[in-house]
Protein backbone atom coordinates (compact mmCIF):
# COMPACT_ATOMS: atom_id res chain seq x y z
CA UNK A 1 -83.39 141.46 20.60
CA UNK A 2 -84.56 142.32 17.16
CA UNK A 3 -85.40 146.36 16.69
CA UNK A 4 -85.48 148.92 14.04
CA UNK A 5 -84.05 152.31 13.27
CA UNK A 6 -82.97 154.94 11.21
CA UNK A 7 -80.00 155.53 9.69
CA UNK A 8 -78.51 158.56 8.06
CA UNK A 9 -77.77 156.97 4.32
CA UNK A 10 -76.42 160.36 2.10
CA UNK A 11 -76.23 163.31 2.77
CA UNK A 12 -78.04 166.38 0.63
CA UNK A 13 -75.43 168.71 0.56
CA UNK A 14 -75.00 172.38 2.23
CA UNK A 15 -77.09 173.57 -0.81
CA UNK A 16 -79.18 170.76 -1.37
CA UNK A 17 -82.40 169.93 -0.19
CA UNK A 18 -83.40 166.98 2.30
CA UNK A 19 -85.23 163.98 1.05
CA UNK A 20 -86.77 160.79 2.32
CA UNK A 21 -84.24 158.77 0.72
CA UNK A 22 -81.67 160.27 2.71
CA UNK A 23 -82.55 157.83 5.14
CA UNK A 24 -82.44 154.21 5.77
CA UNK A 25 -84.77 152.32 8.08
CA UNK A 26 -83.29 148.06 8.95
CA UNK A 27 -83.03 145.81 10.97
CA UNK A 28 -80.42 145.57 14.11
CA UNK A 29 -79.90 143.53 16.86
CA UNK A 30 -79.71 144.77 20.49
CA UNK A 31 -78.36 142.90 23.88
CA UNK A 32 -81.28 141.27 25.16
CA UNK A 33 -79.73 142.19 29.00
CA UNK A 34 -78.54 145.59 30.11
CA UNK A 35 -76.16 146.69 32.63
CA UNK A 36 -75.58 148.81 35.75
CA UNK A 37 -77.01 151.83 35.49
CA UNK A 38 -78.94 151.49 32.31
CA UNK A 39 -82.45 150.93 31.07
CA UNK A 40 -84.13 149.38 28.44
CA UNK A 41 -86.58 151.72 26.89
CA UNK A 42 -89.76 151.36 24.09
CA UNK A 43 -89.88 154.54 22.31
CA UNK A 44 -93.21 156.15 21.82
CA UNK A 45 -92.28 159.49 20.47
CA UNK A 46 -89.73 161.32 18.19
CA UNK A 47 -89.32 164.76 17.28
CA UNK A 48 -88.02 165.88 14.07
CA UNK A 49 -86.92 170.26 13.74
CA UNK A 50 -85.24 172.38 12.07
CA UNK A 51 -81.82 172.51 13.68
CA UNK A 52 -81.50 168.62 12.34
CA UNK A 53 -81.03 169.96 9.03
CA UNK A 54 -77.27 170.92 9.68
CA UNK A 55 -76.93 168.07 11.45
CA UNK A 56 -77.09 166.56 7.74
CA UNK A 57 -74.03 167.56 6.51
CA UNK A 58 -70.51 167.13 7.52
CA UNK A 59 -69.78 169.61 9.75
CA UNK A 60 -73.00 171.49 11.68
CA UNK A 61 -70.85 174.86 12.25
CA UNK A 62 -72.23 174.85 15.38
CA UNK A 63 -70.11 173.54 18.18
CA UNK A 64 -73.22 172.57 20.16
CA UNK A 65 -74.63 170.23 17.33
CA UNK A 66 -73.10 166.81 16.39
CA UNK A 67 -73.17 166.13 12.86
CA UNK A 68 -75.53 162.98 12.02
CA UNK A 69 -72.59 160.22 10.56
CA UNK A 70 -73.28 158.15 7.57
CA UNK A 71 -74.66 154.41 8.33
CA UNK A 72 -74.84 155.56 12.14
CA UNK A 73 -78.30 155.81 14.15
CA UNK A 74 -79.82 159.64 13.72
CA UNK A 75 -81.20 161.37 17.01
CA UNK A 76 -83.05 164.18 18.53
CA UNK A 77 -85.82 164.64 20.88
CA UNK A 78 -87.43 161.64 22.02
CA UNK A 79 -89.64 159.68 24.44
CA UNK A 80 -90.04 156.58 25.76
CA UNK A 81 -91.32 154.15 28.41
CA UNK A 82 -88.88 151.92 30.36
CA UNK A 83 -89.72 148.23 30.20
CA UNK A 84 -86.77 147.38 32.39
CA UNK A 85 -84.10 149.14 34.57
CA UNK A 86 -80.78 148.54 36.54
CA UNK A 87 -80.87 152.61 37.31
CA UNK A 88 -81.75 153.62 40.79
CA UNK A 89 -84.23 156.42 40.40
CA UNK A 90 -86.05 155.01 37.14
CA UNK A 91 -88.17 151.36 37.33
CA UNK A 92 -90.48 150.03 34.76
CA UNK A 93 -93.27 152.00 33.35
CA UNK A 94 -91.69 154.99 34.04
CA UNK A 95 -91.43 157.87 31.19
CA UNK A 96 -88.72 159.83 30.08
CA UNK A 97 -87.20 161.75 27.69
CA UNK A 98 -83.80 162.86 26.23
CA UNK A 99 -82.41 165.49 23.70
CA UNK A 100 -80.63 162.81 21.91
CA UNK A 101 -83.09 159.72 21.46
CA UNK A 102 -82.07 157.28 19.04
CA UNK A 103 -84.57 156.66 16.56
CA UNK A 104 -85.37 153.35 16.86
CA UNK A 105 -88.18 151.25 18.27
CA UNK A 106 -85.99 150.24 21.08
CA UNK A 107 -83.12 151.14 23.38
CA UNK A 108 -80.84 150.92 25.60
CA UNK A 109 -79.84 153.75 27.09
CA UNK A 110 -77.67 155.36 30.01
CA UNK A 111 -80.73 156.46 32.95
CA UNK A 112 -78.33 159.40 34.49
CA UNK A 113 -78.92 160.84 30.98
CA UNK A 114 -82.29 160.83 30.70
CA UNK A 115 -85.13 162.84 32.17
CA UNK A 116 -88.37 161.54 34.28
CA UNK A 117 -91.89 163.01 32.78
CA UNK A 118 -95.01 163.50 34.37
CA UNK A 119 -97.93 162.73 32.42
CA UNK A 120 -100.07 164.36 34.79
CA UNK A 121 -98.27 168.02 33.94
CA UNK A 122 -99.81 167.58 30.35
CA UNK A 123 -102.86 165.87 30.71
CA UNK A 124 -101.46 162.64 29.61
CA UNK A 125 -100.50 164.35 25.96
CA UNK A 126 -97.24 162.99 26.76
CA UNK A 127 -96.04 164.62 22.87
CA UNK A 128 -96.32 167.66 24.49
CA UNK A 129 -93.36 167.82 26.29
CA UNK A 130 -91.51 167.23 22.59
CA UNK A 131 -93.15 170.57 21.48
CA UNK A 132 -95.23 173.36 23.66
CA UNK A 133 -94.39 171.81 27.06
CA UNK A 134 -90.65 171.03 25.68
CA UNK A 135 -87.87 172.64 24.40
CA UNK A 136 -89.88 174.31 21.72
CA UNK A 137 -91.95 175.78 23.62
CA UNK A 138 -88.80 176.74 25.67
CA UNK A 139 -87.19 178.47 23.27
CA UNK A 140 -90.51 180.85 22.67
CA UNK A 141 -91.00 181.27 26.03
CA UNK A 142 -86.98 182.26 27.10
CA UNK A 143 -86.46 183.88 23.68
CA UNK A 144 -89.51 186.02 24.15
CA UNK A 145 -87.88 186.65 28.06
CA UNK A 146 -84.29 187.12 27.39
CA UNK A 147 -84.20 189.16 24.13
CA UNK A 148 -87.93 190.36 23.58
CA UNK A 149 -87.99 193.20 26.18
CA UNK A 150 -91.85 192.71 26.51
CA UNK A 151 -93.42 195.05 28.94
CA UNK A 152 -97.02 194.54 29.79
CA UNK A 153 -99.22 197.33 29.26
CA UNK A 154 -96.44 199.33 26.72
CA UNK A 155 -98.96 198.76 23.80
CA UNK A 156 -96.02 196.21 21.89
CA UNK A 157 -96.35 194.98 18.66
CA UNK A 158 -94.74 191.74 17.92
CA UNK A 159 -94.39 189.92 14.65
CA UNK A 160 -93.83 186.20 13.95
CA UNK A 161 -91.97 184.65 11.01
CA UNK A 162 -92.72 181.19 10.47
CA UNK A 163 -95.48 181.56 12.71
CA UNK A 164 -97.56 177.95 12.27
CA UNK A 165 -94.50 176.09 12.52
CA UNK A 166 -94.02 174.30 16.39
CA UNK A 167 -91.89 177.19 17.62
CA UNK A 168 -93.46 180.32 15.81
CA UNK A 169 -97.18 179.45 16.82
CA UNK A 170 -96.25 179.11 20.46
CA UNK A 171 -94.04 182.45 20.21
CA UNK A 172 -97.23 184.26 19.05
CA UNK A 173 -99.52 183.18 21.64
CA UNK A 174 -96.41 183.68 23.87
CA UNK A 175 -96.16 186.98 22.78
CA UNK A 176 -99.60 188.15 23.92
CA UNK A 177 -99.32 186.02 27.45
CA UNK A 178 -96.49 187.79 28.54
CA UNK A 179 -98.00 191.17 28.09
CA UNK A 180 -97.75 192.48 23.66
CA UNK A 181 -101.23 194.01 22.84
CA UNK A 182 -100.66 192.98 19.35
CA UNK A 183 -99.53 189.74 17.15
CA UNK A 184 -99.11 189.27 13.43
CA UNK A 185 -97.82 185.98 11.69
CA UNK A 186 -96.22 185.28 8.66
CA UNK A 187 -96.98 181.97 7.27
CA UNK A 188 -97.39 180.49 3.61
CA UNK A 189 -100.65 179.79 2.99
CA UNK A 190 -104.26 180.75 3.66
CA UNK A 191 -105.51 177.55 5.69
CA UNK A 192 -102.53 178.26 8.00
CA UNK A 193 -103.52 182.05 8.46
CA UNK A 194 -106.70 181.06 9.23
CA UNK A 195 -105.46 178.78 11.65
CA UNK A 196 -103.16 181.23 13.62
CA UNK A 197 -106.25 183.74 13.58
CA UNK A 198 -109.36 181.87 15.17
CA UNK A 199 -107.39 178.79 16.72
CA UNK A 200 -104.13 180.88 17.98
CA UNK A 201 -105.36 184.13 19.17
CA UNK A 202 -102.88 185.97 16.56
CA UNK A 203 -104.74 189.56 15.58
CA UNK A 204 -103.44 188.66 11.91
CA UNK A 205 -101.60 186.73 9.84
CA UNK A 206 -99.73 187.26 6.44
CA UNK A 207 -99.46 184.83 4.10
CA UNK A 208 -96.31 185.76 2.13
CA UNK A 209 -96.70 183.74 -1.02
CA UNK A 210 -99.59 186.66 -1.65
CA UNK A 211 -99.18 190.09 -2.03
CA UNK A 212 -96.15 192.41 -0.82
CA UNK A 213 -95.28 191.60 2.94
CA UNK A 214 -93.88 194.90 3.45
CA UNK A 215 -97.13 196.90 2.84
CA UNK A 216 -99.06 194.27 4.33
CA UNK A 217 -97.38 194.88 7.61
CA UNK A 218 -97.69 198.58 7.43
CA UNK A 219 -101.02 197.79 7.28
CA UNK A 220 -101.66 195.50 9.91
CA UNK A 221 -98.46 196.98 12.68
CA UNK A 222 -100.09 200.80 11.93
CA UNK A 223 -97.94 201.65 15.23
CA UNK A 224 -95.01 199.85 13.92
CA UNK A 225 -92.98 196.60 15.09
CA UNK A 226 -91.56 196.51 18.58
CA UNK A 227 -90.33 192.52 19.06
CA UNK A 228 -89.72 190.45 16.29
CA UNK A 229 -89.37 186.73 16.33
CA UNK A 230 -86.94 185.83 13.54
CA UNK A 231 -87.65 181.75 12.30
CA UNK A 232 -87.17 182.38 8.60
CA UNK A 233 -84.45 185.36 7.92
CA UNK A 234 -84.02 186.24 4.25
CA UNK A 235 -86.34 188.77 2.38
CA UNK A 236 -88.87 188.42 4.73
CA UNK A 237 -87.00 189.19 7.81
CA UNK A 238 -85.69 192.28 5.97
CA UNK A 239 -89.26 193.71 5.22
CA UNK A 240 -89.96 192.74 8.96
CA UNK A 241 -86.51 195.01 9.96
CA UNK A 242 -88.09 198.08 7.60
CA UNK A 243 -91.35 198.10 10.04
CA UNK A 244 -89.53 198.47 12.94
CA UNK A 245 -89.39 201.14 15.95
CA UNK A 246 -86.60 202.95 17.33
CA UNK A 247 -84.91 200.70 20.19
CA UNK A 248 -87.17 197.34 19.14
CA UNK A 249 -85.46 194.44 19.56
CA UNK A 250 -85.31 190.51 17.33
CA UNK A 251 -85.24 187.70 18.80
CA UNK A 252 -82.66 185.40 16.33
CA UNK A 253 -84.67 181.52 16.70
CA UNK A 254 -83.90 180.21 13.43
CA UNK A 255 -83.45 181.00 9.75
CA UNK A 256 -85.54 178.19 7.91
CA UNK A 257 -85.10 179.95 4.77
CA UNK A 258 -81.00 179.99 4.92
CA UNK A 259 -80.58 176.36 5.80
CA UNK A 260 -80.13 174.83 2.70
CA UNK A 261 -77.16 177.47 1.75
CA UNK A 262 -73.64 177.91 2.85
CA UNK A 263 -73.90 180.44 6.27
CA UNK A 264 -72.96 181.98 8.93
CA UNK A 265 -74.66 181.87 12.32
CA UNK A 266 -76.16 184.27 12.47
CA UNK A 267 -76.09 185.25 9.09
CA UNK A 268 -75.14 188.83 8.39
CA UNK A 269 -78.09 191.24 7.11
CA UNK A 270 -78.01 193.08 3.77
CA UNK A 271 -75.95 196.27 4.54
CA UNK A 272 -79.56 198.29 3.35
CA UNK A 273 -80.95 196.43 6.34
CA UNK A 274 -78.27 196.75 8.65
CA UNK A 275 -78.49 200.82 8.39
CA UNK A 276 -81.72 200.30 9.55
CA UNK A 277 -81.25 198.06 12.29
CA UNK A 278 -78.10 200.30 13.74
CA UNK A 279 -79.97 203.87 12.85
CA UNK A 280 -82.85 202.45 15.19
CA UNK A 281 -80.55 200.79 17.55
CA UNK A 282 -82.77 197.30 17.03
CA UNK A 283 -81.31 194.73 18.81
CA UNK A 284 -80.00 191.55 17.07
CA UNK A 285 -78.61 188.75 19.14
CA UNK A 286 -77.65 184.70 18.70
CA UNK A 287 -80.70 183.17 20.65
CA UNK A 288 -79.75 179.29 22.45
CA UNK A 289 -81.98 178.18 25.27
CA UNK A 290 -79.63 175.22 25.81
CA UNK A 291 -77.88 178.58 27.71
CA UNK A 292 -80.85 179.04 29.96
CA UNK A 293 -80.89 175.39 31.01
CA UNK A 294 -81.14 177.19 34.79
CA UNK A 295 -84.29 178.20 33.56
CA UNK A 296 -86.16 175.55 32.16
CA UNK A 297 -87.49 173.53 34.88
CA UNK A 298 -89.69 176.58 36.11
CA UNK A 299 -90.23 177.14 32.17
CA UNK A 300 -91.65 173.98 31.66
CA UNK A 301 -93.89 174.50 34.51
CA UNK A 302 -95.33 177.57 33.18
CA UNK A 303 -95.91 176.36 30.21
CA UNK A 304 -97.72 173.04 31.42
CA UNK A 305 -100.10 175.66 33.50
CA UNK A 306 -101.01 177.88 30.25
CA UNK A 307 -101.55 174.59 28.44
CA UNK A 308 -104.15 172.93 31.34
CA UNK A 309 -105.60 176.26 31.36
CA UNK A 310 -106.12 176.30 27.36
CA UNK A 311 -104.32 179.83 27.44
CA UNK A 312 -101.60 178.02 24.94
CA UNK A 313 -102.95 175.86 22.50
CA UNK A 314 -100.25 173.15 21.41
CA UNK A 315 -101.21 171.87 17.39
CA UNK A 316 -99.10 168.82 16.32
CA UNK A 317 -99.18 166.94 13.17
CA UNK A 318 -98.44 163.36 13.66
CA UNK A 319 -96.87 160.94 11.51
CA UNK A 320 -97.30 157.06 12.32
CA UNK A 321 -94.35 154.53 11.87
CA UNK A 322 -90.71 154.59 12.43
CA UNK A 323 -90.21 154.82 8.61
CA UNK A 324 -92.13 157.75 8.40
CA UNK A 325 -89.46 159.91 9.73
CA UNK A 326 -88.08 160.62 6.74
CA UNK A 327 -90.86 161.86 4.92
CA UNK A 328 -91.73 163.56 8.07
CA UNK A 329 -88.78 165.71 8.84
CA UNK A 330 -89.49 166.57 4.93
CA UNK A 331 -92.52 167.96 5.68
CA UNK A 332 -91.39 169.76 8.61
CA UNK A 333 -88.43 171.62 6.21
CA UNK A 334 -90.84 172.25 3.66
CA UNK A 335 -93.53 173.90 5.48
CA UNK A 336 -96.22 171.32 4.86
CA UNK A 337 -96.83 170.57 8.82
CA UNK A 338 -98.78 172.97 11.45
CA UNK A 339 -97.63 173.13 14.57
CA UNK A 340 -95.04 170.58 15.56
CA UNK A 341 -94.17 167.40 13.89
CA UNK A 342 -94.19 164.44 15.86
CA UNK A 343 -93.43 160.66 14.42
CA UNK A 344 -95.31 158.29 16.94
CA UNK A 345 -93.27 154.55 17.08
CA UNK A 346 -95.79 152.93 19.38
CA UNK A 347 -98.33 153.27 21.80
């Protein structure tokens, strides 16, 4: 059987930035029968984030994260329908998903390592379960739980870096759900703003390309910042840091803005900022929901509920074609998406 993927065909660099051209879409053949235990899947969705951007170089620095290898299949988030099956608890027609999909049109895959979906849990959006209903909305939801200290009724203020991006604009409306009174994102441009405002439920946004952040946020967080959820890091997590409250707490997602330099994980603050953070005793810990995986089957139900009930609004931006990825995990680094990017391979 004829399909096609992607390859991983250079790599940018630590310091350099990610281009379409660092990929390779061809032509490969597959067995046209499968064995014990596997299935044969058609994939209909990929996800491309963040994270993948380490998994560019070499070595990730992350002993969780496989770097991609040169002329070898990339992966991430996927999802598929099975069009044939020697695996006891999966037949044909079924859907599931996996944290390390190949992307390619076709596969054949190991069933014990991938996951049954219902469609009925999302409306049929099956993408969903890529980004609000998935792990990205997982990581909002258990980062906001674990290290946001969010009690209802306590008048919180919580502030969003990153905030139209897939995990920041379900953090926000996150944020408010499970009990802050008010929510700011920081985004870069005005469309997006907009967005988070009158489609989100965000009180306000920022965008940071315009004006100074830091007296923007005095103005809009008059009673200061209480939970912070940390996407970007660099300058404007430190002018975040300056409007915070004694014994306020950051929730460490991601650092967008560091991933195309040489780091640490996470990356140590300026020492100006760190006074700060110790002098108010503001909590700043290493966030992974792959160590809440106890947690995310009752996560994932939540978050199917507030999505039915239209209390969390899930925005994608959707790129068609298998060759697409490229430019579309591009757009995703760059900030040129809202909401989460999905690459759809067939339907």
């Amino acid at each position: 059987m004829i399909i096609q993927r992607v390859v991983l065909s250079s790599r940018p660099g630590k310091t350099g930035v990610p281009v379409p051209e660092n990929f390779q879409t061809e032509e490969v053949t597959i067995p046209d029968k499968i064995q014990e235990g596997q299935v044969c899947v058609r994939t209909l969705y990929l996800s491309v984030d963040p994270y993948m951007r380490y998994r560019m170089n070499e070595d990730t620095d992350a002993e969780y994260l496989q770097a991609w290898q040169l002329s070898e299949v990339a992966d991430g988030g996927g999802i598929g329908i099975v069009e044939d099956s020697k695996h006891t608890h999966l037949v044909k027609g079924d859907f599931v998903t996996s944290f390390n999909w190949p992307w390619q049109t076709k596969a054949i895959l190991d069933g014990s390592l991938l996951q049954k979906l219902n469609p009925q849990l999302v409306d049929g959006h099956l993408s969903h379960f890529l980004g609000a209903a998935g792990i990205t909305g997982l990581t909002a939801l258990l980062g906001i739980r674990e290290k946001g200290h969010v009690i209802p009724g306590a008048n919180q203020t919580i502030v969003v870096s990153g905030a139209a991006g897939a995990c920041g604009s379900s953090a926000g409306q996150i944020g408010r759900l499970e009990g802050c009174s008010r929510v700011v994102g920081i985004t870069g441009t005005d469309e997006k703003c907009s967005i988070l405002v009158s489609e989100m439920g965000f009180d306000a946004a920022i965008n940071y390309k315009k004006g100074n952040v830091a007296e923007q946020l005095r103005d809009l967080c008059p009673a200061g910042v209480d939970v912070y959820f940390d996407n970007v890091g660099g300058d404007i997590s430190d002018a975040v840091i300056s409007q915070m409250n004694q014994n306020s707490h950051i929730i460490l997602c991601g650092q967008i803005s560091q991933y195309n330099k040489p780091m640490i994980y996470p990356p140590p603050l300026a020492p100006a900022i760190e006074e700060i953070r110790k002098a108010r005793n503001i909590t700043r810990e290493r966030f992974l929901v792959l160590d809440y995986m106890d947690k995310h089957e009752a996560g994932v139900l939540q978050l199917c509920q507030w999505i039915k009930e239209g209390k969390l609004k899930a925005r994608e931006t959707v790129t068609r074609g298998l060759e697409k990825t490229g430019a579309a995990f591009q757009s995703m680094m760059t900030g040129g998406n809202i909401g989460k990017q999905i690459v759809l391979i067939s339907e």
